[in-house]
C-alpha atoms as a PDB file:
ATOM      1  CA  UNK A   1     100.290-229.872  39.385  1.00  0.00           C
ATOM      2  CA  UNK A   2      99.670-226.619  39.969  1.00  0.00           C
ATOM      3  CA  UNK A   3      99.006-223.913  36.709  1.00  0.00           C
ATOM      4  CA  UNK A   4     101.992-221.652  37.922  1.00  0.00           C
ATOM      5  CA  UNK A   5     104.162-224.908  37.908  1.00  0.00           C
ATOM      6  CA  UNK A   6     106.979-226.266  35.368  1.00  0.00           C
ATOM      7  CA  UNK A   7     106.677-230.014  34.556  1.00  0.00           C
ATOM      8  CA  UNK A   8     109.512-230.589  37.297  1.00  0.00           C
ATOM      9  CA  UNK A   9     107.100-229.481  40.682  1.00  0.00           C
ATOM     10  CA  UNK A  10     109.124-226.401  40.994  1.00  0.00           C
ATOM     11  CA  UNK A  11     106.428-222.974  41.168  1.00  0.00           C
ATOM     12  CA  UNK A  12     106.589-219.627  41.461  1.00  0.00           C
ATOM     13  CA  UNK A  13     106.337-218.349  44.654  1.00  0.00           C
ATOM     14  CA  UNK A  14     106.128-214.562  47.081  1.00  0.00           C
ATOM     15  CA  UNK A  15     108.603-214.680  49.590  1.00  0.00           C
ATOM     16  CA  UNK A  16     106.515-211.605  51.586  1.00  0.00           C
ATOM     17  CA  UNK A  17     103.581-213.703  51.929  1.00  0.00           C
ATOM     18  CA  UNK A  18     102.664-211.649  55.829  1.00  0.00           C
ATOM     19  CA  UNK A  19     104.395-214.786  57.628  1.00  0.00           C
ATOM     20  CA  UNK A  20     107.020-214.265  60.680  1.00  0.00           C
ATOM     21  CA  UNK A  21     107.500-210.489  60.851  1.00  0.00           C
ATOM     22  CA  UNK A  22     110.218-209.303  61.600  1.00  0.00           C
ATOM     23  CA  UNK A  23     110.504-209.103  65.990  1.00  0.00           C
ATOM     24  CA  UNK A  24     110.734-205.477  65.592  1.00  0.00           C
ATOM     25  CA  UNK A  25     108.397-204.845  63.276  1.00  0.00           C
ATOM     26  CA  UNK A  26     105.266-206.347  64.381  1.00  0.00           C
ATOM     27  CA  UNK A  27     103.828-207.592  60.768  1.00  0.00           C
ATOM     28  CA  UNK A  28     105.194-208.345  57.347  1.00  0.00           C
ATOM     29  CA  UNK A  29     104.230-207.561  54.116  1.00  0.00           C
ATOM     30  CA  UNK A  30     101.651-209.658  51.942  1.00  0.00           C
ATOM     31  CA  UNK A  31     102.414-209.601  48.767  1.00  0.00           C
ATOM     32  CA  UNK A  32      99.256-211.176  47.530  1.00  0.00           C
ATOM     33  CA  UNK A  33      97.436-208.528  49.399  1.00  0.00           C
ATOM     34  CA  UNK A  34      99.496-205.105  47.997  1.00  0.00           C
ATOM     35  CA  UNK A  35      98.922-204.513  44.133  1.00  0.00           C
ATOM     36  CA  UNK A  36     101.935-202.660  44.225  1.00  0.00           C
ATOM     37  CA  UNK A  37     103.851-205.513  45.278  1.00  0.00           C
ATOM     38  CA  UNK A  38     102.161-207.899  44.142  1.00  0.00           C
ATOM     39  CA  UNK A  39     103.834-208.099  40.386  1.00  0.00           C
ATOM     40  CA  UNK A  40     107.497-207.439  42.046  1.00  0.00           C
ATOM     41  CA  UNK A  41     109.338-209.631  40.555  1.00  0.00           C
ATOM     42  CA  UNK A  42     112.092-208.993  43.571  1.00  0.00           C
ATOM     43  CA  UNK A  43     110.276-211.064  45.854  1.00  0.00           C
ATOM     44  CA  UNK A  44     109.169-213.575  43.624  1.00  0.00           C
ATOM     45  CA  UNK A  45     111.297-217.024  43.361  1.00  0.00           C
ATOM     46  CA  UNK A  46     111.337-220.327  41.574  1.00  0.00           C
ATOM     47  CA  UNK A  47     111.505-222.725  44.453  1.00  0.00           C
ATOM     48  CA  UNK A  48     111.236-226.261  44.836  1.00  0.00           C
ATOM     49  CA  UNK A  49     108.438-227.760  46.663  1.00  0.00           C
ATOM     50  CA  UNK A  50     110.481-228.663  49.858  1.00  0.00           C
ATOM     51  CA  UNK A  51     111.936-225.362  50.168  1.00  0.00           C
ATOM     52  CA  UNK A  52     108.461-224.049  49.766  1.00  0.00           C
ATOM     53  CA  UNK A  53     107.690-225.892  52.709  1.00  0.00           C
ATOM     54  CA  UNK A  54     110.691-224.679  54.569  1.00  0.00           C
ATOM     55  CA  UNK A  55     110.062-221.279  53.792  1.00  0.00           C
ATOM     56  CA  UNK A  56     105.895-221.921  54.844  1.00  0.00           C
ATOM     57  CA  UNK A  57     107.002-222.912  58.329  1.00  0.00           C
ATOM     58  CA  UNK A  58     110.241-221.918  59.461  1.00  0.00           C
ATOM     59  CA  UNK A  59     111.318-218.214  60.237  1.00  0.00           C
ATOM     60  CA  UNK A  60     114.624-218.635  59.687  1.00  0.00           C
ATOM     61  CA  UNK A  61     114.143-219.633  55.728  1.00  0.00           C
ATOM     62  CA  UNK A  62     111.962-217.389  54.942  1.00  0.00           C
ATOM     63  CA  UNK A  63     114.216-214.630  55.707  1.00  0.00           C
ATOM     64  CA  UNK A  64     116.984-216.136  54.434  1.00  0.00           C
ATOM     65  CA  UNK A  65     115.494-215.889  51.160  1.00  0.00           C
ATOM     66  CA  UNK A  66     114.483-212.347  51.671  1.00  0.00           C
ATOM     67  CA  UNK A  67     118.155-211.237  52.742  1.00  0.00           C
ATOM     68  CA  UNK A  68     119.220-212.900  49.225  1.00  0.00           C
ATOM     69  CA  UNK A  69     116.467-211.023  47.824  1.00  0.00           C
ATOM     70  CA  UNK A  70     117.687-207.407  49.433  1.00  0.00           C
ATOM     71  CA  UNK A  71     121.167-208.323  48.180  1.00  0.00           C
ATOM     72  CA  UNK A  72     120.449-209.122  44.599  1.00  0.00           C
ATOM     73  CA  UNK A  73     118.320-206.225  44.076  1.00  0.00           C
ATOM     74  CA  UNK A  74     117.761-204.121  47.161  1.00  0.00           C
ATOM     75  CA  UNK A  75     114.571-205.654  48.048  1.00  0.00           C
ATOM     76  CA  UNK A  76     113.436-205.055  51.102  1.00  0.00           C
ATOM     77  CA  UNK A  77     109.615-203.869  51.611  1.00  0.00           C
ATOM     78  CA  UNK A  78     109.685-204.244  55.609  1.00  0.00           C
ATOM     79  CA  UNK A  79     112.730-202.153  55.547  1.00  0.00           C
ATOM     80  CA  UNK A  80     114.471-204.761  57.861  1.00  0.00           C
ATOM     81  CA  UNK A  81     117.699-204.713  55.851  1.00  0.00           C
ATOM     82  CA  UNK A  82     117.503-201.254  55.382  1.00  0.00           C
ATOM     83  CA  UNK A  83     116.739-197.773  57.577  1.00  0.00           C
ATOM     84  CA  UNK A  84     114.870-196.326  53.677  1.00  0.00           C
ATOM     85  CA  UNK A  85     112.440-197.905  51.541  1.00  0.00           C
ATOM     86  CA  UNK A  86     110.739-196.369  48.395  1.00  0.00           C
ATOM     87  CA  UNK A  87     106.917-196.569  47.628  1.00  0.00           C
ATOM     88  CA  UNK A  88     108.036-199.967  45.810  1.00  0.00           C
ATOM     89  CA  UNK A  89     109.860-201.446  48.247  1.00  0.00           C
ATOM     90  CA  UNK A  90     113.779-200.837  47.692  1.00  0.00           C
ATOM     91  CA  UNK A  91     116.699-199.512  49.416  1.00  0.00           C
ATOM     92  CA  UNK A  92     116.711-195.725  48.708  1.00  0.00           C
END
């Protein structure tokens, strides 16, 4: 089990990990990678370990879970949902 992990397998995960960018945009944010992102709690989800692997390997899920991201709180660091972005990554 991993340390960021409850006793039930679910962990604590970044949705902008730089996987499938959006077409238009050429690359995606890593949220790992960005200090100023990387604490966000935005784009940070408790997620199961199959929809982990969903989200790991198909497009489709992992912006799914972005778009719910942008319409909770405004999310939206690649400024796909958006046309403005501040410095920290929400809809201006």
């Amino acid at each position: 089990m991993h340390a960021w992990s409850n006793r039930q397998g679910w962990h604590i995960d970044h949705i902008y990990d730089g996987k499938f960018p959006w077409p238009t945009k050429g690359r995606s944010l890593h949220a790992v990678k960005n200090g100023g992102h990387f604490t966000q709690a935005a784009g940070l989800v408790a997620i199961h370990p199959i929809a982990e692997a969903l989200k790991d390997e198909y497009f489709y899920f992992a912006w799914l879970l972005r778009h719910e991201a942008f319409l909770r709180f405004g999310y939206d660091p690649d400024a796909v949902f958006s046309e403005r972005t501040d410095e920290y990554g929400f809809r201006k």
